[in-house]
N, C-alpha and C. Protein backbone atom coordinates (compact mmCIF):
# COMPACT_ATOMS: atom_id res chain seq x y z
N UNK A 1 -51.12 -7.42 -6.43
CA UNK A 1 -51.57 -6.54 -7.48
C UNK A 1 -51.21 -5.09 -7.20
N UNK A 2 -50.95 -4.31 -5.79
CA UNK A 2 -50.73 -3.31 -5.47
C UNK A 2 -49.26 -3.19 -6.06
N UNK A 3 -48.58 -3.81 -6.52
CA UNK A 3 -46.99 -3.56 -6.83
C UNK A 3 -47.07 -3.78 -8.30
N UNK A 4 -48.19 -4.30 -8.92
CA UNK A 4 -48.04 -4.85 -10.62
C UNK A 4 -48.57 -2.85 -10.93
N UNK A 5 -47.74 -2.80 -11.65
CA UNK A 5 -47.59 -1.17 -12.58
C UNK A 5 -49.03 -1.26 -13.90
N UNK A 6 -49.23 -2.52 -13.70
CA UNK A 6 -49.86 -2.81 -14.83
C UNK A 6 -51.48 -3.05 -14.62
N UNK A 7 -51.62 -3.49 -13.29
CA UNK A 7 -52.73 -3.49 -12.85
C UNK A 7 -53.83 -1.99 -12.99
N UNK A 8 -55.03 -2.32 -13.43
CA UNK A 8 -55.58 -1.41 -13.54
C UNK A 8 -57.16 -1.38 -12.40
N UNK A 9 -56.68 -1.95 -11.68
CA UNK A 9 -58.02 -2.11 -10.12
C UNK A 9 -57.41 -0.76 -9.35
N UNK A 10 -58.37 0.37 -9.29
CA UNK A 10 -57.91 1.83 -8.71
C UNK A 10 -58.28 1.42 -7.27
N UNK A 11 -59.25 0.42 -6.41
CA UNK A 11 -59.16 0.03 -5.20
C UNK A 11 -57.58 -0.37 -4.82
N UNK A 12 -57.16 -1.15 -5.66
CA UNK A 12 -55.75 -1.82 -4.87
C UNK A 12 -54.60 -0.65 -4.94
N UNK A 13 -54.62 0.28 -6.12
CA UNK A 13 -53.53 1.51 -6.53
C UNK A 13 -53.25 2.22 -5.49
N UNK A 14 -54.70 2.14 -5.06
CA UNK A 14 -55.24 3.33 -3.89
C UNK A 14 -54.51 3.32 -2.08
N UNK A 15 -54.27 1.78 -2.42
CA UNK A 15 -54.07 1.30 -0.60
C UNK A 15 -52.04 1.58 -0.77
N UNK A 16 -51.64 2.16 0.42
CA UNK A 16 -50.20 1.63 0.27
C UNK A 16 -49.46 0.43 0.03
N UNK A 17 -48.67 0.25 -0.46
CA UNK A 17 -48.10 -0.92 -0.96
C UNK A 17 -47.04 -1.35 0.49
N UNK A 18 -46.43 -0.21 1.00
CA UNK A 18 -45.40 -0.55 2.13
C UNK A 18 -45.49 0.28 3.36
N UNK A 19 -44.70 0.18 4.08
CA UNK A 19 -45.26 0.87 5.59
C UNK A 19 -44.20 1.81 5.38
N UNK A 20 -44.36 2.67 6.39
CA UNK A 20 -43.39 3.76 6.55
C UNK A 20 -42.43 4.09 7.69
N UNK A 21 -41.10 4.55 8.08
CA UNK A 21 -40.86 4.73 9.14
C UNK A 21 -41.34 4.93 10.16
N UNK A 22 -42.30 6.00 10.26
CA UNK A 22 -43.28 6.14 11.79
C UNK A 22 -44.13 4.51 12.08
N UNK A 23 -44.41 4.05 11.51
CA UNK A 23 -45.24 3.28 11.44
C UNK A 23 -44.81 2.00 12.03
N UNK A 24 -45.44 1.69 13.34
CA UNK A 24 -44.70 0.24 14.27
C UNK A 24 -44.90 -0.87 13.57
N UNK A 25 -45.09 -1.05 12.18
CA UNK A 25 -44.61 -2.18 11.83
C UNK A 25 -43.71 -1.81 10.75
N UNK A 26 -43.18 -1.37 10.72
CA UNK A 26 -41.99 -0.99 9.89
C UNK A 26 -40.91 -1.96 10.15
N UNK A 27 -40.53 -2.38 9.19
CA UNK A 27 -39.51 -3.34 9.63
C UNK A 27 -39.99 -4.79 9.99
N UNK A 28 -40.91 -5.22 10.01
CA UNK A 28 -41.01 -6.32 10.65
C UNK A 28 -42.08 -7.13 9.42
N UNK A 29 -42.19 -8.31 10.19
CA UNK A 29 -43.00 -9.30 9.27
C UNK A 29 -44.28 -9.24 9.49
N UNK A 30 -44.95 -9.82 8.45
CA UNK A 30 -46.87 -9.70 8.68
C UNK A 30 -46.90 -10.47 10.04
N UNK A 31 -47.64 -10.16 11.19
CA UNK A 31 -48.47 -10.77 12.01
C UNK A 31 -48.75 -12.02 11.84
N UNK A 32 -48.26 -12.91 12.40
CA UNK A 32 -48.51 -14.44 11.71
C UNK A 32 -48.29 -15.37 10.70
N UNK A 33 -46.89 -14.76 10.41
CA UNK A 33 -46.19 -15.46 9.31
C UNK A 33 -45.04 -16.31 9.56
N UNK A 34 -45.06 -16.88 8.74
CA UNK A 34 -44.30 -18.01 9.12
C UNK A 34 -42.62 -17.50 9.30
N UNK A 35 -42.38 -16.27 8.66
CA UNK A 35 -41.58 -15.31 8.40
C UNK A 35 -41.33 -15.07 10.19
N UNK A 36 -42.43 -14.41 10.35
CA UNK A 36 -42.31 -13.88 12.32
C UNK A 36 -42.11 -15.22 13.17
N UNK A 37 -42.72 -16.21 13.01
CA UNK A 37 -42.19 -17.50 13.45
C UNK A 37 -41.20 -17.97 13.39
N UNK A 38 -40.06 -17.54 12.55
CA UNK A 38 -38.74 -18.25 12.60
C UNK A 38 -37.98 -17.25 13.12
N UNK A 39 -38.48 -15.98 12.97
CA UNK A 39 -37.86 -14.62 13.60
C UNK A 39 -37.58 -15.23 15.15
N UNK A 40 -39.23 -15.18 15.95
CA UNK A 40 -39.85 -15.60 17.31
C UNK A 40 -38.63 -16.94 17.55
N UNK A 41 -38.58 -17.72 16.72
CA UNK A 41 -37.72 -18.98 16.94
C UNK A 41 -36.27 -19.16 17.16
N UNK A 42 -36.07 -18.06 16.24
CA UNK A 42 -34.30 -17.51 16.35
C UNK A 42 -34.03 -16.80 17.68
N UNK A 43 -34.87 -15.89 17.89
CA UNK A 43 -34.71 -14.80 19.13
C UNK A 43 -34.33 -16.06 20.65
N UNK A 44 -35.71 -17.05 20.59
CA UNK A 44 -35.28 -18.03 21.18
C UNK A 44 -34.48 -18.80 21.51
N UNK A 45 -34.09 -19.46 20.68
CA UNK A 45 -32.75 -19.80 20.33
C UNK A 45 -31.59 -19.43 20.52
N UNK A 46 -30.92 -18.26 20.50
CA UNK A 46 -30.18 -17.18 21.34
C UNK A 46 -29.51 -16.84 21.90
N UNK A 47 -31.69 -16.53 23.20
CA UNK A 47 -31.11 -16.35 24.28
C UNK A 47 -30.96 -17.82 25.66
N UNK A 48 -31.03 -19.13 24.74
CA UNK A 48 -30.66 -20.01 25.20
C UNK A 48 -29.21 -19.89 25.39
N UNK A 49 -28.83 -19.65 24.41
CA UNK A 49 -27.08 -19.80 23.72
C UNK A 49 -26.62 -18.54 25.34
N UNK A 50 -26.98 -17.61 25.10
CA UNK A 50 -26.30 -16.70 26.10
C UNK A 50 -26.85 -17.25 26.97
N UNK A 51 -28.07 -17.29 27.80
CA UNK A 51 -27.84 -18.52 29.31
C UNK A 51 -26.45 -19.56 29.56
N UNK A 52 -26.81 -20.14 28.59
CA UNK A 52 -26.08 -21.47 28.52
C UNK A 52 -24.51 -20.74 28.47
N UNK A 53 -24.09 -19.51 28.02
CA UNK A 53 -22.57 -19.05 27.83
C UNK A 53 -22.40 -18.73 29.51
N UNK A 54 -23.52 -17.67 30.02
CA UNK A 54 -23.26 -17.32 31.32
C UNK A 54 -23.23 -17.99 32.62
N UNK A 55 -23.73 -19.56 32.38
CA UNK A 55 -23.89 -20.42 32.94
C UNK A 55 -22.11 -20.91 33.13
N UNK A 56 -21.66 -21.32 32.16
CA UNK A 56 -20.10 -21.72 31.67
C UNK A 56 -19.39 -20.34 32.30
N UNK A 57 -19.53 -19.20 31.76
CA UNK A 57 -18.67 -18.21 32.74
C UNK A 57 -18.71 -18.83 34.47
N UNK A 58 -19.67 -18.69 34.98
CA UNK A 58 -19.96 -19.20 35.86
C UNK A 58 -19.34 -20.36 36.48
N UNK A 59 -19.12 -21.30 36.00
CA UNK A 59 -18.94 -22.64 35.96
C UNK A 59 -17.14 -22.57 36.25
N UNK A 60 -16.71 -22.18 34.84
CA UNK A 60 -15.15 -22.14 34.53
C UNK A 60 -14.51 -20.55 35.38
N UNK A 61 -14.84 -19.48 35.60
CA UNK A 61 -14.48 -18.52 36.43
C UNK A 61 -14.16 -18.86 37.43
N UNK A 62 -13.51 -17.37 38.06
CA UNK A 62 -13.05 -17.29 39.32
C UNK A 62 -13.70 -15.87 40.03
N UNK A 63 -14.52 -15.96 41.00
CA UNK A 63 -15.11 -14.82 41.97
C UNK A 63 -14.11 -13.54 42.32
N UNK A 64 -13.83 -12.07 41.69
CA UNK A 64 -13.43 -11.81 42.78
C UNK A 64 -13.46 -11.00 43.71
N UNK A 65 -12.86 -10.09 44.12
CA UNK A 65 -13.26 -9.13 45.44
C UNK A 65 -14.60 -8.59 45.36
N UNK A 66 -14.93 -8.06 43.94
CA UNK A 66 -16.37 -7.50 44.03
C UNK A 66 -17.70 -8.27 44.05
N UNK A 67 -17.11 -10.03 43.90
CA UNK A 67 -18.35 -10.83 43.62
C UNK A 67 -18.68 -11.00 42.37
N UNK A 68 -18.15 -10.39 41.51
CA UNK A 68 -18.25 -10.89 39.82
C UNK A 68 -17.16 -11.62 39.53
N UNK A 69 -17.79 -13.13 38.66
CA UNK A 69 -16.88 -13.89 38.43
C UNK A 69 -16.30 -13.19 37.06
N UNK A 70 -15.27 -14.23 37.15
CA UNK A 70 -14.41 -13.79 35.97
C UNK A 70 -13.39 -14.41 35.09
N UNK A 71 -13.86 -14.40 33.62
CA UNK A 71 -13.04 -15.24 33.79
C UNK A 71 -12.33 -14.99 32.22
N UNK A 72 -11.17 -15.65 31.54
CA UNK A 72 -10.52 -14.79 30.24
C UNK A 72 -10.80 -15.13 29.31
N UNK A 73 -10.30 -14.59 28.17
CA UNK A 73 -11.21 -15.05 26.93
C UNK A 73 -10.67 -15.88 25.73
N UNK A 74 -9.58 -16.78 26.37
CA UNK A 74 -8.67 -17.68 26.04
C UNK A 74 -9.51 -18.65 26.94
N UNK A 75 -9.48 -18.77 27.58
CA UNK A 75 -10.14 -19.92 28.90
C UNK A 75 -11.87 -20.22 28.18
N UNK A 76 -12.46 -19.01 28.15
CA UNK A 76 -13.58 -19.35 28.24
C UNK A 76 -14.02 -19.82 26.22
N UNK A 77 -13.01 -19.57 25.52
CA UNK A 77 -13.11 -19.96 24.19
C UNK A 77 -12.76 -21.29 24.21
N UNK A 78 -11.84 -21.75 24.83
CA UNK A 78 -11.82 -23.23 24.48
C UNK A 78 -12.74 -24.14 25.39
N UNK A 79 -13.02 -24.08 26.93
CA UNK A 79 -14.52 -25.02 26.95
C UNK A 79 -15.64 -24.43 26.11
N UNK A 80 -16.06 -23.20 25.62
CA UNK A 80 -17.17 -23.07 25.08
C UNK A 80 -17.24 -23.53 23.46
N UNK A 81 -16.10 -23.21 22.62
CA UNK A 81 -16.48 -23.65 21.42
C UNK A 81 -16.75 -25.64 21.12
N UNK A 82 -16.37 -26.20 22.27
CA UNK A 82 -16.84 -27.69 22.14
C UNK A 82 -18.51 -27.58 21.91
N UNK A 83 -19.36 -26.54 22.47
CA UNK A 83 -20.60 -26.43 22.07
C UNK A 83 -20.95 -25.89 21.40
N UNK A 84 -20.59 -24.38 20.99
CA UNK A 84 -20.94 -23.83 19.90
C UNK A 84 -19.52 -23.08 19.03
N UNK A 85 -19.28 -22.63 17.70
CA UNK A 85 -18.67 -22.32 16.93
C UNK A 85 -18.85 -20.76 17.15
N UNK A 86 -19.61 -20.03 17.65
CA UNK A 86 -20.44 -19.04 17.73
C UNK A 86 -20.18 -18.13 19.53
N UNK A 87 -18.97 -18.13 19.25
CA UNK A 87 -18.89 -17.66 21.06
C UNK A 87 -18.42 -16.32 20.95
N UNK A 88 -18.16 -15.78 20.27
CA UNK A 88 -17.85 -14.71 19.91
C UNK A 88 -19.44 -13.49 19.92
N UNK A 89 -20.23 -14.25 18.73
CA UNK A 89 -21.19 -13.76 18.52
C UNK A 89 -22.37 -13.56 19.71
N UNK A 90 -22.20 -14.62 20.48
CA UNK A 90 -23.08 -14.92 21.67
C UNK A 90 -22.25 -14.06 22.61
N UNK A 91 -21.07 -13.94 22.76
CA UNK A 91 -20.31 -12.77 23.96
C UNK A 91 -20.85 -11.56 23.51
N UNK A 92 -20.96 -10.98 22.51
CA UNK A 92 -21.43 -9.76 21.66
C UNK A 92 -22.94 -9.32 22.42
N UNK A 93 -23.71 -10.33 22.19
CA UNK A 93 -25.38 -10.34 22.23
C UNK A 93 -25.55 -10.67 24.07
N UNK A 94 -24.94 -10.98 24.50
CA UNK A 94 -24.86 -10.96 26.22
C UNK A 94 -24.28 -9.51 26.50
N UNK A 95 -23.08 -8.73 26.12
CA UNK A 95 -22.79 -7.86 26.33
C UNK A 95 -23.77 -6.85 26.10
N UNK A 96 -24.58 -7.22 24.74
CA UNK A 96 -25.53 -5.99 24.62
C UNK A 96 -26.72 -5.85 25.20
N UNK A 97 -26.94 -7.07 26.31
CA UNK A 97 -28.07 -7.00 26.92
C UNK A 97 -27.62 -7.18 28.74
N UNK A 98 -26.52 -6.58 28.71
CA UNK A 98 -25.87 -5.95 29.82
C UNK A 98 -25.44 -7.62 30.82
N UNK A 99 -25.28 -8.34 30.20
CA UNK A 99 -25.02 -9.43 31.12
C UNK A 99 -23.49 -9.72 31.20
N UNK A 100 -22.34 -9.12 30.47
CA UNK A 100 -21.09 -9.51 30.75
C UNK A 100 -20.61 -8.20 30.34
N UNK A 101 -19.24 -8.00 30.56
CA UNK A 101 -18.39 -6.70 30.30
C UNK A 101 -17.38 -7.51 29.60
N UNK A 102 -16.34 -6.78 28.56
CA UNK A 102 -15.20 -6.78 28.19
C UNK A 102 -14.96 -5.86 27.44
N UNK A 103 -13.07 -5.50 27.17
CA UNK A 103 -12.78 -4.34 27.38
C UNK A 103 -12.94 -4.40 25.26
N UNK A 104 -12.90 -3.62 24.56
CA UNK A 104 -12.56 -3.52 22.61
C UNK A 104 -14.20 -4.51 21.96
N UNK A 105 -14.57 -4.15 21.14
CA UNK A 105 -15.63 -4.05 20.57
C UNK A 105 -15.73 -5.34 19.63
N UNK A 106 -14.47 -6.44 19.52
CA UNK A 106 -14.07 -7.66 18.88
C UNK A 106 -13.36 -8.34 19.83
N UNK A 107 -13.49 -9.68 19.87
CA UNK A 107 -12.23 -10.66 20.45
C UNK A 107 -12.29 -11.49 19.14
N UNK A 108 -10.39 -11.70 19.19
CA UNK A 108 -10.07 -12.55 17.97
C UNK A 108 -9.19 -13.85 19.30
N UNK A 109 -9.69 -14.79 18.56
CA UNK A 109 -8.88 -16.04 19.11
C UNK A 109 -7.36 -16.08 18.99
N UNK A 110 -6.52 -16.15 20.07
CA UNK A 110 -5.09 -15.81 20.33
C UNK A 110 -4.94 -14.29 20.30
N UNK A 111 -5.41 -13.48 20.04
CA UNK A 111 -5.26 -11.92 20.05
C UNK A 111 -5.47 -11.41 20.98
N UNK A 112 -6.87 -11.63 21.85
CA UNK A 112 -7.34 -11.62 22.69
C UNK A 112 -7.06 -12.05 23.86
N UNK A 113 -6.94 -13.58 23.86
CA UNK A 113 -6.80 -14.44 24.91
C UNK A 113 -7.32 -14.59 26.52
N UNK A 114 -5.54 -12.85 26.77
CA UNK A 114 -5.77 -12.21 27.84
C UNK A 114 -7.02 -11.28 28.59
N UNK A 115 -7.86 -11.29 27.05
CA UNK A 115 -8.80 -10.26 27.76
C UNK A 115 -9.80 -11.06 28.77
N UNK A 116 -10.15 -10.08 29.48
CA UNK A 116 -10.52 -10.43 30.85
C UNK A 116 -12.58 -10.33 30.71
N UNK A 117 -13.25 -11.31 30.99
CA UNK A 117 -14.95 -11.20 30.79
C UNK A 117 -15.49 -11.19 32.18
N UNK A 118 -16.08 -10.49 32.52
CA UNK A 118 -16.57 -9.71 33.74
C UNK A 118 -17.76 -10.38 33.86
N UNK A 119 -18.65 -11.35 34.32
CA UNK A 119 -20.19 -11.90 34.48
C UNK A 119 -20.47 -10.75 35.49
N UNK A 120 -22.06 -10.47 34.93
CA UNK A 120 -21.97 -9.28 35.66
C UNK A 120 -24.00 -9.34 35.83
C-alpha cells in the first residue's frame, strides 16, 4: 500500500517506501527471504566452484622456483571445462578474492592459451 498513489492510509504514506544509500540494507534483500536464501545459496555454490578450480590448478600445474604452482590457460581450460562451462567466470571470482594471478582482465579460449595462472 506504501507504493499504491492511490491509497489514502496517511500511516503507510508516512513510512518510507525504500532504503537509501547510507543505509546497510541498501541493496540487499529482506532478512529472511527466500530472495536472501538463494542469494546465501549462490554465494555458496561459487565458492565451491573456485575451491574445486584451485584444487585442479593444483593438481594439473607445475611448482616453480618461488613455490607457486602454475599452470596455462590453455591447459587448465581443457581439464576444467569437462566440469564446468564456467571457467572463465570462476578464474575472474578467484582472482578477485586474491587466490590466483593472471596477466589482461579477459581470457578468450585459443587467444589466450599461453597465458600463464599463478595459484597463489
Amino acid at each position: 500500500q506504501r507504493k499504491n498513489p492511490f491509497s489514502s492510509d496517511d500511516r503507510l504514506a508516512s513510512k518510507p517506501a525504500h532504503t537509501h544509500r547510507g543505509d546497510p540494507t541498501y541493496g540487499r534483500p529482506p532478512e529472511g527471504s527466500r530472495t536472501e536464501q538463494r542469494g546465501k545459496d549462490a554465494h555458496s555454490h561459487v565458492g565451491k566452484e573456485v575451491e574445486e578450480l584451485c584444487l585442479i590448478i593444483r593438481r594439473t600445474g607445475e611448482v616453480g622456483e618461488d613455490g607457486h604452482v602454475r599452470v596455462t590457460f590453455g591447459q587448465l581450460f581443457e581439464t576444467y571445462v569437462t566440469i564446468s562451462n564456467k571457467v572463465v567466470g570462476i578464474l575472474l571470482r578467484a582472482r578477485k578474492h586474491g587466490l590466483v594471478h593472471f596477466e589482461g582482465e579477459m581470457l578468450w579460449q585459443g587467444k589466450d592459451d599461453d597465458v600463464v595462472i599463478t595459484l597463489l
